[in-house]
PDB file of N, CA and C in Angstrom:
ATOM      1  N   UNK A   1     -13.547   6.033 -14.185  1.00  0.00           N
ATOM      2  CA  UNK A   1     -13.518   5.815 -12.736  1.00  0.00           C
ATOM      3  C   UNK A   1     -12.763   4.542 -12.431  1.00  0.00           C
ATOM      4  N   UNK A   2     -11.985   4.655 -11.514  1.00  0.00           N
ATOM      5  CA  UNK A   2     -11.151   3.440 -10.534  1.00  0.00           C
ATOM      6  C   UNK A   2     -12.029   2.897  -9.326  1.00  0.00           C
ATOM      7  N   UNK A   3     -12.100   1.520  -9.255  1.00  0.00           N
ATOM      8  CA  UNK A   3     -12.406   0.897  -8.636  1.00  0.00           C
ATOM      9  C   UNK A   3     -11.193  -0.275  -7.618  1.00  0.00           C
ATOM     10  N   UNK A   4     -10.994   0.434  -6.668  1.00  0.00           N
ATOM     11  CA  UNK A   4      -9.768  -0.620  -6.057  1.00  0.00           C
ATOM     12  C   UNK A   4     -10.067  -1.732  -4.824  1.00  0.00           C
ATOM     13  N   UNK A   5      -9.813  -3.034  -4.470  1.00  0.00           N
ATOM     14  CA  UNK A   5      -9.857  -3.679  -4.049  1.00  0.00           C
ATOM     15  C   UNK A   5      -8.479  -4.194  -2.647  1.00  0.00           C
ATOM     16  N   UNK A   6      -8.568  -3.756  -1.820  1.00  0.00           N
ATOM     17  CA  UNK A   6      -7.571  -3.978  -1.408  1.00  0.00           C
ATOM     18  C   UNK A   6      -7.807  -5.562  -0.276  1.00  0.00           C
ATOM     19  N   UNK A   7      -6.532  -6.012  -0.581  1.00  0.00           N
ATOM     20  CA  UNK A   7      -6.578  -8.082   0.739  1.00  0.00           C
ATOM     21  C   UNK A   7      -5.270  -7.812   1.268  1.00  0.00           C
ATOM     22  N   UNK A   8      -5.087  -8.923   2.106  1.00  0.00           N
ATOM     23  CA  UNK A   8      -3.859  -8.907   2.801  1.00  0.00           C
ATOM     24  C   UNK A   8      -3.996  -8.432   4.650  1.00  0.00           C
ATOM     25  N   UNK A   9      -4.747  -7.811   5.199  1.00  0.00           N
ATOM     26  CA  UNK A   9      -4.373  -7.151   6.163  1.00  0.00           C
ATOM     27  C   UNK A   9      -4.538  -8.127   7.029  1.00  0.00           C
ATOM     28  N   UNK A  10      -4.540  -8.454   8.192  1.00  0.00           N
ATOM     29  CA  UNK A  10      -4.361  -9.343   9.581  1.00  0.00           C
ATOM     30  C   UNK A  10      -3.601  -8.991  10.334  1.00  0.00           C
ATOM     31  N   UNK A  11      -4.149  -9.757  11.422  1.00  0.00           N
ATOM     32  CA  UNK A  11      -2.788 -10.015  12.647  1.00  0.00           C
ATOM     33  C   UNK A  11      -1.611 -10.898  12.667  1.00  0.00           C
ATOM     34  N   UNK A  12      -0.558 -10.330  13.243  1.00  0.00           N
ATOM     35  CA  UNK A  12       0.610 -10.719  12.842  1.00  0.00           C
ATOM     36  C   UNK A  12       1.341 -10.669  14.212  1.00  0.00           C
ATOM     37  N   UNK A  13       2.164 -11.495  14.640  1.00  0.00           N
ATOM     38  CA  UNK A  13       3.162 -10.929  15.973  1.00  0.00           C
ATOM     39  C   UNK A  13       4.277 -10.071  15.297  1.00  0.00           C
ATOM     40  N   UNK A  14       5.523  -9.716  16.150  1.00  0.00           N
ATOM     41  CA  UNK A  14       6.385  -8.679  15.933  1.00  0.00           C
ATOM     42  C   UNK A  14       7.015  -9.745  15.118  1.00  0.00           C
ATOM     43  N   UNK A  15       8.043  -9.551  14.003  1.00  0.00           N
ATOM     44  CA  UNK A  15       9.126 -10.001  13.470  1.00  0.00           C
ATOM     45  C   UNK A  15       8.533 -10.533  12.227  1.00  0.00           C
ATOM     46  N   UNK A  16       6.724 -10.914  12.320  1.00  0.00           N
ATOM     47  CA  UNK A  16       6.764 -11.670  10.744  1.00  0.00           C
ATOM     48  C   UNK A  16       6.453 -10.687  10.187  1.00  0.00           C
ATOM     49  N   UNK A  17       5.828 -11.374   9.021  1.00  0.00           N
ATOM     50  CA  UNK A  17       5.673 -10.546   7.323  1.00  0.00           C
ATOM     51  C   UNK A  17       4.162 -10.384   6.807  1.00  0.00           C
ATOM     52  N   UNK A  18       3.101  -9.498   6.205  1.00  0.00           N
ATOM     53  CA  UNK A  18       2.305  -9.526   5.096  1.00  0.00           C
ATOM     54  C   UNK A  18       2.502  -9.073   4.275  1.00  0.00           C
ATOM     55  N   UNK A  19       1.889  -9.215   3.403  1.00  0.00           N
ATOM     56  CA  UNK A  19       1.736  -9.249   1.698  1.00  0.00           C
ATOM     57  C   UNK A  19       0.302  -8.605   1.671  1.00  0.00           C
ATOM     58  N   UNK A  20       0.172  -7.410   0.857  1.00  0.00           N
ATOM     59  CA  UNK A  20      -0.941  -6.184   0.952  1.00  0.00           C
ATOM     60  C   UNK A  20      -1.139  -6.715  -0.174  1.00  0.00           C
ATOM     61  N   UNK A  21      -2.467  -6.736  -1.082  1.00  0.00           N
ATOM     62  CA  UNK A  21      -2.460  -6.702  -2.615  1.00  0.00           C
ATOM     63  C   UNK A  21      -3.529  -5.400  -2.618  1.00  0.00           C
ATOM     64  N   UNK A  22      -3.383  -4.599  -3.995  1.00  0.00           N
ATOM     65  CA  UNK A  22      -4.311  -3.447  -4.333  1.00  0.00           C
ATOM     66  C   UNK A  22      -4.718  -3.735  -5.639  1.00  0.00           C
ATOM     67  N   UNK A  23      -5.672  -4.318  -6.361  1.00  0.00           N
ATOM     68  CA  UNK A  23      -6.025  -4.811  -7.673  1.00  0.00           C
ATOM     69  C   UNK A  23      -7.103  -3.753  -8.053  1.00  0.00           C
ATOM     70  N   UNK A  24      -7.193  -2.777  -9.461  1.00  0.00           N
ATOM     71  CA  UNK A  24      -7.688  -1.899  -9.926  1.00  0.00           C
ATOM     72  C   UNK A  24      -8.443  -1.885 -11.006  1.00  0.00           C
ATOM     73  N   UNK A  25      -9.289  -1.949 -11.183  1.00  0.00           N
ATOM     74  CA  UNK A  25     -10.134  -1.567 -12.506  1.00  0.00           C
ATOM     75  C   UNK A  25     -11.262  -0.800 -12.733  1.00  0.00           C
ATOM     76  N   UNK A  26     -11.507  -0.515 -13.792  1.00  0.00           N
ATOM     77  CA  UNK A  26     -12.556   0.167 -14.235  1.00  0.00           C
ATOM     78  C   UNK A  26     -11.288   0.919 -15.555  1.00  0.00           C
ATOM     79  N   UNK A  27     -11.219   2.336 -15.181  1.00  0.00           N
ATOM     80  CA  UNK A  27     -10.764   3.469 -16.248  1.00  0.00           C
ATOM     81  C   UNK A  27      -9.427   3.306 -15.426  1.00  0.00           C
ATOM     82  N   UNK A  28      -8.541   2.124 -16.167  1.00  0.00           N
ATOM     83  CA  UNK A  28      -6.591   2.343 -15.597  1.00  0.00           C
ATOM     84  C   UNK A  28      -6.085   2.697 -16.533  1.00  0.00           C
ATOM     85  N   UNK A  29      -6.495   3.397 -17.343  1.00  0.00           N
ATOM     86  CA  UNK A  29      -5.429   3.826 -18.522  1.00  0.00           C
ATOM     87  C   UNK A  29      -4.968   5.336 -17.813  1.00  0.00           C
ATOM     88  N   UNK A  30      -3.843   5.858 -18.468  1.00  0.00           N
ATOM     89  CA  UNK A  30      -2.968   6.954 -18.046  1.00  0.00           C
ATOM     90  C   UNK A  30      -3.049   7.506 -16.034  1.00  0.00           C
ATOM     91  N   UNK A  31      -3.007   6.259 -15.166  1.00  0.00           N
ATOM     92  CA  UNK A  31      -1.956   5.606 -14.182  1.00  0.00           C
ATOM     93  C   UNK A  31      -0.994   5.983 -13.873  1.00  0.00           C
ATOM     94  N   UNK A  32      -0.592   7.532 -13.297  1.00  0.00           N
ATOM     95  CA  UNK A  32       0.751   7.645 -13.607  1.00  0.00           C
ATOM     96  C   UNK A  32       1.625   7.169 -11.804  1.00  0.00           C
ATOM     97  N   UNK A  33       0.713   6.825 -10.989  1.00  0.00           N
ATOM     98  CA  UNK A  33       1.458   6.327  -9.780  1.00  0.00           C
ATOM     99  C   UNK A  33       0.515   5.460  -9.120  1.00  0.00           C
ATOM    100  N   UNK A  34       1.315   5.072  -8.061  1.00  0.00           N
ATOM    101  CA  UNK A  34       0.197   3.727  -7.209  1.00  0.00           C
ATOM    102  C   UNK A  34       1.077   3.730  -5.848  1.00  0.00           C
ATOM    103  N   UNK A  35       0.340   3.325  -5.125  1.00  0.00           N
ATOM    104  CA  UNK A  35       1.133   2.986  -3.896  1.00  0.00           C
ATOM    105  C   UNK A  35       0.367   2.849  -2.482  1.00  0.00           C
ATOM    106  N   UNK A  36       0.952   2.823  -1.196  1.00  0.00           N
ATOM    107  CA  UNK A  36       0.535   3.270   0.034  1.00  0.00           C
ATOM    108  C   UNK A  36       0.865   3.833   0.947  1.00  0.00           C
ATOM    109  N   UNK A  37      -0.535   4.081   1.842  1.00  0.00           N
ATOM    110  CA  UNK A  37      -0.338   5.010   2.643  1.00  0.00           C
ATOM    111  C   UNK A  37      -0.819   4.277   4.206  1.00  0.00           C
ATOM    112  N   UNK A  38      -0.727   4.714   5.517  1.00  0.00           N
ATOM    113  CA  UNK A  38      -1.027   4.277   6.441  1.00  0.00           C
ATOM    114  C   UNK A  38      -1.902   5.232   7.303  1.00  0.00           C
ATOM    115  N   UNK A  39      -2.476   4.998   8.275  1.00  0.00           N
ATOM    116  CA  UNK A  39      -2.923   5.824   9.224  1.00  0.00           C
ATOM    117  C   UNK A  39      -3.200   4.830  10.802  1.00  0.00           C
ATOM    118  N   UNK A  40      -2.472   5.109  11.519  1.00  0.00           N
ATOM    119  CA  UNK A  40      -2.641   4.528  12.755  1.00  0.00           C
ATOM    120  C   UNK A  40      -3.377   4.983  13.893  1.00  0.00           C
ATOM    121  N   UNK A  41      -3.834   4.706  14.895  1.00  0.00           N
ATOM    122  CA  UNK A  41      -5.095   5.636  15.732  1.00  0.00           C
ATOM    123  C   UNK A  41      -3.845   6.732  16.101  1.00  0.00           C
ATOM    124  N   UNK A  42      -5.287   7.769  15.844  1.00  0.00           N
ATOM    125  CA  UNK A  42      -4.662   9.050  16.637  1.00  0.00           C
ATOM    126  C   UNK A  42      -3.920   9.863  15.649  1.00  0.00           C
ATOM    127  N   UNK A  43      -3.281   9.104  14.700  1.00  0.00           N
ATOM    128  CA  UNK A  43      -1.946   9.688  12.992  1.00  0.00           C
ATOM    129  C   UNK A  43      -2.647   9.962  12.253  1.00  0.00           C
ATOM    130  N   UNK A  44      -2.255  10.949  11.626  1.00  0.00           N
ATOM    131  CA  UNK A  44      -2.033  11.151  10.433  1.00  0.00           C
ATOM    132  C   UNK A  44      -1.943  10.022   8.927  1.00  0.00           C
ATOM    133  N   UNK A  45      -2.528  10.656   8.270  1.00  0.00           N
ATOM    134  CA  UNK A  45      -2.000   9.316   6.888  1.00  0.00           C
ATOM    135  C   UNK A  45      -0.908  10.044   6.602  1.00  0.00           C
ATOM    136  N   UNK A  46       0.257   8.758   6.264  1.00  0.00           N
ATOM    137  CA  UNK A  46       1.384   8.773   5.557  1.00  0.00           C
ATOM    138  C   UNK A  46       1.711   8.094   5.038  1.00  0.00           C
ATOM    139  N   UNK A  47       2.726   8.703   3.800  1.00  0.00           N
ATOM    140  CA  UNK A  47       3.143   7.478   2.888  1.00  0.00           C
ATOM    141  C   UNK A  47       4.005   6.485   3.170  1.00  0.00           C
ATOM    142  N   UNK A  48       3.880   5.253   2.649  1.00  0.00           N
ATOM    143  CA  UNK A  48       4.705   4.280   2.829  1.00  0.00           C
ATOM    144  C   UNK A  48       5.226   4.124   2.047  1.00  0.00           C
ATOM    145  N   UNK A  49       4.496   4.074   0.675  1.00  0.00           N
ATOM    146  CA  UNK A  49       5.362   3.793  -0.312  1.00  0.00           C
ATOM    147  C   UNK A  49       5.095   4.276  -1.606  1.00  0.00           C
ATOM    148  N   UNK A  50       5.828   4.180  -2.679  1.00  0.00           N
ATOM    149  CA  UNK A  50       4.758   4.615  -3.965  1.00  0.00           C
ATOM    150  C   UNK A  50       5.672   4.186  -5.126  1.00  0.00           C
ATOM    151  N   UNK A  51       4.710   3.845  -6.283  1.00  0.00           N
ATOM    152  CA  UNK A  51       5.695   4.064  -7.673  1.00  0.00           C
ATOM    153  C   UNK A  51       5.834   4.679  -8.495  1.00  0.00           C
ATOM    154  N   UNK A  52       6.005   5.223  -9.310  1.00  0.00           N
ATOM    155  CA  UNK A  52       5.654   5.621 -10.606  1.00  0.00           C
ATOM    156  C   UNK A  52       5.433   5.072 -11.752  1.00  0.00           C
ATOM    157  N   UNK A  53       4.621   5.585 -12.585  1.00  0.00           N
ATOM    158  CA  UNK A  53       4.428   4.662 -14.147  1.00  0.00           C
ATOM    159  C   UNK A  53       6.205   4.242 -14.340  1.00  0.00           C
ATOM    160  N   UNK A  54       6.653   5.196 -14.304  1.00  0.00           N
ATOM    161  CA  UNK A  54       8.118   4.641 -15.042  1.00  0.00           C
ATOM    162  C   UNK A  54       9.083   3.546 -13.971  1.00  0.00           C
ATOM    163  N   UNK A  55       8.338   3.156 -12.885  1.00  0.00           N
ATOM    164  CA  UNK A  55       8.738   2.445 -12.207  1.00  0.00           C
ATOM    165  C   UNK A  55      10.112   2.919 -11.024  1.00  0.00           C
ATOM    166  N   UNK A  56      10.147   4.156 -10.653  1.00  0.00           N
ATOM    167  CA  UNK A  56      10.506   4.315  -9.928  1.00  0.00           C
ATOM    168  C   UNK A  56       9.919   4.558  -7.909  1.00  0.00           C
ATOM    169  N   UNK A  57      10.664   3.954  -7.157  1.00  0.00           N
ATOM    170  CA  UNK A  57       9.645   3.624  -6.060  1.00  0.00           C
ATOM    171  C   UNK A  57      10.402   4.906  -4.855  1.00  0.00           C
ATOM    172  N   UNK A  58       9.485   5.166  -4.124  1.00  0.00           N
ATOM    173  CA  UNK A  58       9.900   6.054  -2.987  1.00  0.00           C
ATOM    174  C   UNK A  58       9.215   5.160  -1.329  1.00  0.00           C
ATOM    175  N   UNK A  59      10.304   5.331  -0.358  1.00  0.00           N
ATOM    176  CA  UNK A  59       9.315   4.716   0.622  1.00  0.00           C
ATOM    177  C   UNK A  59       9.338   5.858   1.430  1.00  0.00           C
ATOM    178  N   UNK A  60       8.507   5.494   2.867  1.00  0.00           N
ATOM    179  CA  UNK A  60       8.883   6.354   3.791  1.00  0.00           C
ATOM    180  C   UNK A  60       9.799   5.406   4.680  1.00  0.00           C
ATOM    181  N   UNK A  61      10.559   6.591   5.687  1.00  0.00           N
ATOM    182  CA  UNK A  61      11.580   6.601   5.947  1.00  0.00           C
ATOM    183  C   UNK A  61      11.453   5.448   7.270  1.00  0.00           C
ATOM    184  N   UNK A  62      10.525   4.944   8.075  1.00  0.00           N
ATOM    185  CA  UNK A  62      10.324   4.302   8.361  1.00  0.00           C
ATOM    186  C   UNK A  62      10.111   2.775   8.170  1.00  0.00           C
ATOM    187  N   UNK A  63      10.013   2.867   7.128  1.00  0.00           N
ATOM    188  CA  UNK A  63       9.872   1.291   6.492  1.00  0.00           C
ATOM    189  C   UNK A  63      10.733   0.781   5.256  1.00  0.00           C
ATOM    190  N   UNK A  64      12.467   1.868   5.438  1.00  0.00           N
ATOM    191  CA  UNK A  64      12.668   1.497   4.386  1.00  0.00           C
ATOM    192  C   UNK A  64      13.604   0.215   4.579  1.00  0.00           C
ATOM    193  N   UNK A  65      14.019  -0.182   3.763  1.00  0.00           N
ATOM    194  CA  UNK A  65      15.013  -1.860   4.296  1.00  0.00           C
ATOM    195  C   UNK A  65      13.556  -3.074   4.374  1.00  0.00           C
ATOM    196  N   UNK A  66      12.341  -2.410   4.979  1.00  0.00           N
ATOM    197  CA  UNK A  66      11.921  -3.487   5.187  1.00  0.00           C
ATOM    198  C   UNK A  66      10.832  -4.111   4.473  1.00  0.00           C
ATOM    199  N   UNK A  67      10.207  -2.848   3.788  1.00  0.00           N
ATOM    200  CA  UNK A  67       8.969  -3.312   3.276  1.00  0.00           C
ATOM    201  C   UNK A  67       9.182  -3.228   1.483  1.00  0.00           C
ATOM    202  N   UNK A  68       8.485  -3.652   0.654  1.00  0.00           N
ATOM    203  CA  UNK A  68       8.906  -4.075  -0.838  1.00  0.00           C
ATOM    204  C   UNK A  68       7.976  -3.430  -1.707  1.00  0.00           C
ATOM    205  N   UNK A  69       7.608  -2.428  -1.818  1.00  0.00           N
ATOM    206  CA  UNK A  69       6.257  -2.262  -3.170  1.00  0.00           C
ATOM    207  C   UNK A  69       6.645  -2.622  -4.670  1.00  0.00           C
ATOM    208  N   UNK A  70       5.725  -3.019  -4.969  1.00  0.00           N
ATOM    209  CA  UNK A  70       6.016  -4.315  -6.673  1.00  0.00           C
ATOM    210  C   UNK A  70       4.577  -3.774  -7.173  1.00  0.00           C
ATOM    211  N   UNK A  71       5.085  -4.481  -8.947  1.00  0.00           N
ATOM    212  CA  UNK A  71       3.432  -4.096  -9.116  1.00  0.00           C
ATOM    213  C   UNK A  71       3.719  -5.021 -10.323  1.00  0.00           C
ATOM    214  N   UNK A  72       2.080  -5.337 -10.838  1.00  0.00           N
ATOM    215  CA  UNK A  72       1.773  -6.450 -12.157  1.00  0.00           C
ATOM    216  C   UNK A  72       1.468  -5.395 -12.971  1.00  0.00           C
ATOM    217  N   UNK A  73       1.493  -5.023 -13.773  1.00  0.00           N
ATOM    218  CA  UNK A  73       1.019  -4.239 -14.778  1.00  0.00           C
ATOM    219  C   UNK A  73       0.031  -4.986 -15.737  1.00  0.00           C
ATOM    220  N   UNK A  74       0.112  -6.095 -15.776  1.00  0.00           N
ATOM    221  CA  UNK A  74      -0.548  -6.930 -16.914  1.00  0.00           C
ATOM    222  C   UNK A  74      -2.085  -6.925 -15.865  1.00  0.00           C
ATOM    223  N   UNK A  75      -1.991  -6.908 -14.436  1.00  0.00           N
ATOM    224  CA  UNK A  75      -3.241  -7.503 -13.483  1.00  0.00           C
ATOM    225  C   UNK A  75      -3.610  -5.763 -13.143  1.00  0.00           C
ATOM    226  N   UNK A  76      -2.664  -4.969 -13.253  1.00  0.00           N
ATOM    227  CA  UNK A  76      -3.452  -3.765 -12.684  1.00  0.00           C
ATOM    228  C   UNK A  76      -3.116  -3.548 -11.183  1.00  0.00           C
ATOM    229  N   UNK A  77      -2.092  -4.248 -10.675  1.00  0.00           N
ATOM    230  CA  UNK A  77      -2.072  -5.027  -9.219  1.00  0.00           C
ATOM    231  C   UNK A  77      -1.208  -4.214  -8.443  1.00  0.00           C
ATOM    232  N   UNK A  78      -1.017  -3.760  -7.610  1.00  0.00           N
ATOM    233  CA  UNK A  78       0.306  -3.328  -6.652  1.00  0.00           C
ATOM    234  C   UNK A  78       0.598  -4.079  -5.373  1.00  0.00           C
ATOM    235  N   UNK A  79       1.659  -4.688  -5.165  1.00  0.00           N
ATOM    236  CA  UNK A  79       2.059  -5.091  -3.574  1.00  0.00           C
ATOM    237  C   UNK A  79       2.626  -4.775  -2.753  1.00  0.00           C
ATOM    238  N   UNK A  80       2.391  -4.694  -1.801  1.00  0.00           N
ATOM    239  CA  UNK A  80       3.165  -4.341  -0.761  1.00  0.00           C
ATOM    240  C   UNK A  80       3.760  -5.222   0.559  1.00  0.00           C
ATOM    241  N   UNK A  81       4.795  -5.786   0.496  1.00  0.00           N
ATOM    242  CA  UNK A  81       5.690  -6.981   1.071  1.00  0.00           C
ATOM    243  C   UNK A  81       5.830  -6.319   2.120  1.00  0.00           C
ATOM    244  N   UNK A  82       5.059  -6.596   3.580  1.00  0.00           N
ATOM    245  CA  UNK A  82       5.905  -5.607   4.567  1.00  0.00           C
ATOM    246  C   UNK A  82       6.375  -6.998   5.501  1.00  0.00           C
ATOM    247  N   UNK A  83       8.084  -6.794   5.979  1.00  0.00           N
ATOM    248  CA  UNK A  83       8.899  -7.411   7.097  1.00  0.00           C
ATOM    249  C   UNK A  83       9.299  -6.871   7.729  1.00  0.00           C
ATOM    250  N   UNK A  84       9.701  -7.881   8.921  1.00  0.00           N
ATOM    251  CA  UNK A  84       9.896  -7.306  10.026  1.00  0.00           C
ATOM    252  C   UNK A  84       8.682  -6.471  10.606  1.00  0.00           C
ATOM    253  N   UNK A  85       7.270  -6.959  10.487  1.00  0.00           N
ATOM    254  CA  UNK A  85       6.458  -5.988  11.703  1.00  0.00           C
ATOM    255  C   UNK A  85       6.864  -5.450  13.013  1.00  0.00           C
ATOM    256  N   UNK A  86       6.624  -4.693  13.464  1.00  0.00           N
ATOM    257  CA  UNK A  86       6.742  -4.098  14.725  1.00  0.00           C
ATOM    258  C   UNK A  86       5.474  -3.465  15.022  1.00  0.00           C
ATOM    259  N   UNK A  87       4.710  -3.813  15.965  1.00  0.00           N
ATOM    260  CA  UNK A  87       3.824  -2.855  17.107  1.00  0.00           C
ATOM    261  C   UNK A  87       3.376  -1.370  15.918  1.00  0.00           C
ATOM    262  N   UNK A  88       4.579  -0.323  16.188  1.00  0.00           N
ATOM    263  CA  UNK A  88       4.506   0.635  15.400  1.00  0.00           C
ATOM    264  C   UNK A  88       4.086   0.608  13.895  1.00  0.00           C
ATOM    265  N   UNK A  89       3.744  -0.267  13.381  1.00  0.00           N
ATOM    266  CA  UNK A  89       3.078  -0.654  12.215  1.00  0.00           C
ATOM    267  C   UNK A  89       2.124  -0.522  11.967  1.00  0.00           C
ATOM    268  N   UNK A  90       1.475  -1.056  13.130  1.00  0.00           N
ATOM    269  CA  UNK A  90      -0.584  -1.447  12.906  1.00  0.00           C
ATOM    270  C   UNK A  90      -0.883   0.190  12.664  1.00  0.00           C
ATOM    271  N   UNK A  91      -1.919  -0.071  11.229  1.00  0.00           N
ATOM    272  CA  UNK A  91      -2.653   0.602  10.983  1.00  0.00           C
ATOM    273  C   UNK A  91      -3.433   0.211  10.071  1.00  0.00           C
ATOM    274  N   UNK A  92      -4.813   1.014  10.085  1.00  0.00           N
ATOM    275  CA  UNK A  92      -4.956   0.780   8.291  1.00  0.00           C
ATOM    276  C   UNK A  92      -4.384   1.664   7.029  1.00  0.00           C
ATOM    277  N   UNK A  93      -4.036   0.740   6.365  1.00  0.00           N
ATOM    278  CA  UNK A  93      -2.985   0.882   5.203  1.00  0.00           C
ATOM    279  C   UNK A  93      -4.531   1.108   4.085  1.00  0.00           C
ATOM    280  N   UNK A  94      -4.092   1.786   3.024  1.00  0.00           N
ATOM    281  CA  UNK A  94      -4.654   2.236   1.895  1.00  0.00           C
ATOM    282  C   UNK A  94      -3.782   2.220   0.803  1.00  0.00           C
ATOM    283  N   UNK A  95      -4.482   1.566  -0.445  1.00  0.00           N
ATOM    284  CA  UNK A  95      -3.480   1.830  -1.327  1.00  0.00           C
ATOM    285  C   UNK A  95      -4.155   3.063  -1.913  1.00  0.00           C
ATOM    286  N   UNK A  96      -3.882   3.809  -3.340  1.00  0.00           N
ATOM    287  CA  UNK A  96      -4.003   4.401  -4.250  1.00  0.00           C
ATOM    288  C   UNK A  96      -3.390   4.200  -5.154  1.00  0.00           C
ATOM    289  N   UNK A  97      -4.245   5.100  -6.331  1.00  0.00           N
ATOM    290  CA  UNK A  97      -4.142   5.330  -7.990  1.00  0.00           C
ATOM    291  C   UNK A  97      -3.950   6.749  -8.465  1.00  0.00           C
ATOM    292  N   UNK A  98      -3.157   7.219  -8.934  1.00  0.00           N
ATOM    293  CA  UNK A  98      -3.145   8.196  -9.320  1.00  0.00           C
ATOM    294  C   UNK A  98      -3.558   9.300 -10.987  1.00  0.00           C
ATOM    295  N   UNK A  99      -4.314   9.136 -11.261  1.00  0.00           N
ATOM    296  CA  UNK A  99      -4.290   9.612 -12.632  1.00  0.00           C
ATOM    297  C   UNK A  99      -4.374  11.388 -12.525  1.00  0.00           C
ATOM    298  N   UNK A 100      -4.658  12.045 -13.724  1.00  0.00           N
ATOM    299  CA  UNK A 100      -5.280  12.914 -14.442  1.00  0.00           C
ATOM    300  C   UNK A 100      -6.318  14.048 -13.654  1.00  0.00           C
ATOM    301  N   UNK A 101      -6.886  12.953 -13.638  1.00  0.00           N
ATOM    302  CA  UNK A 101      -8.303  13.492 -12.865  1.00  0.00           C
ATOM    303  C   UNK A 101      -8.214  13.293 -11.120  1.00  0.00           C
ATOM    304  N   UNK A 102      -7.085  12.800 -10.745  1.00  0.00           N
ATOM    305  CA  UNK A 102      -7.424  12.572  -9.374  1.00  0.00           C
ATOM    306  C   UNK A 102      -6.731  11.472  -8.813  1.00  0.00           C
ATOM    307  N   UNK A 103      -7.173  11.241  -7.762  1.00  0.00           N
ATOM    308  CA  UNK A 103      -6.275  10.095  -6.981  1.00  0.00           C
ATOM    309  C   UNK A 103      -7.701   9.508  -6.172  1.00  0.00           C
ATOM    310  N   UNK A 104      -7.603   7.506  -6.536  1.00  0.00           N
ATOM    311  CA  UNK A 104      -8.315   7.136  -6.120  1.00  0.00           C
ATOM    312  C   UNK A 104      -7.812   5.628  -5.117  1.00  0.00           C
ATOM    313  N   UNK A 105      -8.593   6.123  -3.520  1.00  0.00           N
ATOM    314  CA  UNK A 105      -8.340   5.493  -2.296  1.00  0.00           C
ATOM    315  C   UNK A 105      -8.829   4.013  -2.744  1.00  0.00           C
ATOM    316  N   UNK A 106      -8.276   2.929  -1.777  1.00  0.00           N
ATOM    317  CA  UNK A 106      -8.764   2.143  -1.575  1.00  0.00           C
ATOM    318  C   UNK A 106      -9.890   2.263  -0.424  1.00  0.00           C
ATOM    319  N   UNK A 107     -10.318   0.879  -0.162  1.00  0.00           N
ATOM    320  CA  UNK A 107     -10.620   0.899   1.039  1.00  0.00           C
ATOM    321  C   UNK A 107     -10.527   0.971   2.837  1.00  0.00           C
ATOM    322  N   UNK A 108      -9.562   0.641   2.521  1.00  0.00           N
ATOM    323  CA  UNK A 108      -8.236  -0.004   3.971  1.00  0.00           C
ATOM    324  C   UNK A 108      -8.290  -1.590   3.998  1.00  0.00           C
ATOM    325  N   UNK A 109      -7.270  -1.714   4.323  1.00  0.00           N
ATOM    326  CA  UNK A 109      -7.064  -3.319   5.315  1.00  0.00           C
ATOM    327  C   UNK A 109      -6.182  -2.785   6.609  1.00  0.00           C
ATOM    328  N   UNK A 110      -6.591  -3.291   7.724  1.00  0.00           N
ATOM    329  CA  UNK A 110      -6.032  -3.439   8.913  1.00  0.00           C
ATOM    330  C   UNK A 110      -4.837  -4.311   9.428  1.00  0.00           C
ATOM    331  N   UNK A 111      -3.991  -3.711   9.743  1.00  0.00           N
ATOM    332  CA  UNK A 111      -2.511  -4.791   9.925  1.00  0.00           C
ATOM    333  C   UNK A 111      -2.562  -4.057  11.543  1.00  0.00           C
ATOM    334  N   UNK A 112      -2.503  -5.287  11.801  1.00  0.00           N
ATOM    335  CA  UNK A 112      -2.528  -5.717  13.893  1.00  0.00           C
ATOM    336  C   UNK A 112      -1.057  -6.316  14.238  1.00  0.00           C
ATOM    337  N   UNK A 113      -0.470  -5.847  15.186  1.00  0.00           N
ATOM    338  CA  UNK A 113       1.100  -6.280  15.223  1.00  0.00           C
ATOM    339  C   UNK A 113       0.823  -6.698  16.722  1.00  0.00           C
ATOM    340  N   UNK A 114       0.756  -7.740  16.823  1.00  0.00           N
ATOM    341  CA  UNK A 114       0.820  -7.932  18.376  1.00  0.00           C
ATOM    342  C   UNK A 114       2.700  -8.165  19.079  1.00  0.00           C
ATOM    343  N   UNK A 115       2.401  -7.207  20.437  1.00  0.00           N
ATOM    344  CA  UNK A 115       4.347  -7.713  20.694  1.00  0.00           C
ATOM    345  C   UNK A 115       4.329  -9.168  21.557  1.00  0.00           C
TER     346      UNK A 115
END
């Protein structure tokens, strides 16, 4: 079993930046993706971003140019660098884990974009 921790979320005005962290443990062996997802009132969850074990990243099409997903492998860790906020942003964001057996949510953090 995965246990994920997700920090980072706040309020922010339009134009700055957060830094999401998703830190994982318990059972991280065979990991084969990580990433996030959003859901804003009223939306749908969608992806924002994701990696793969082999380190290839996909965003959505909305956030691409602006936002960064990275990951520690040594910490278990994934980030997510988002710039340039805009309004259309705020949501709560979720990361995930992907293994074998399943895919496991974070909790959320809340990102507030005031204009």
């Amino acid at each position: 079993q995965v246990q994920l921790v997700e920090s980072g979320g706040g309020l922010v005005q339009t134009g700055e930046s957060l830094r999401l962290s998703c830190a994982a443990s318990g059972s991280v062996s065979s990991i084969f993706g990580m990433g996030w997802q959003r859901q804003g009132p009223g939306n749908q969850r969608l992806l924002v971003a994701r990696i793969s074990s082999g380190g290839n990243t996909n965003y959505g099409d909305s956030v691409k140019g602006r936002f960064v997903l990275s990951r520690d492998t040594a910490k278990n860790t994934v980030y997510l660098q988002t710039n340039h906020l805009t309004p259309p942003d705020a949501a709560v964001y979720y990361c995930f884990f992907a293994r074998p057996g399943g895919i496991t949510w974070g909790q959320g953090t809340q990102v507030t974009v005031s204009s």
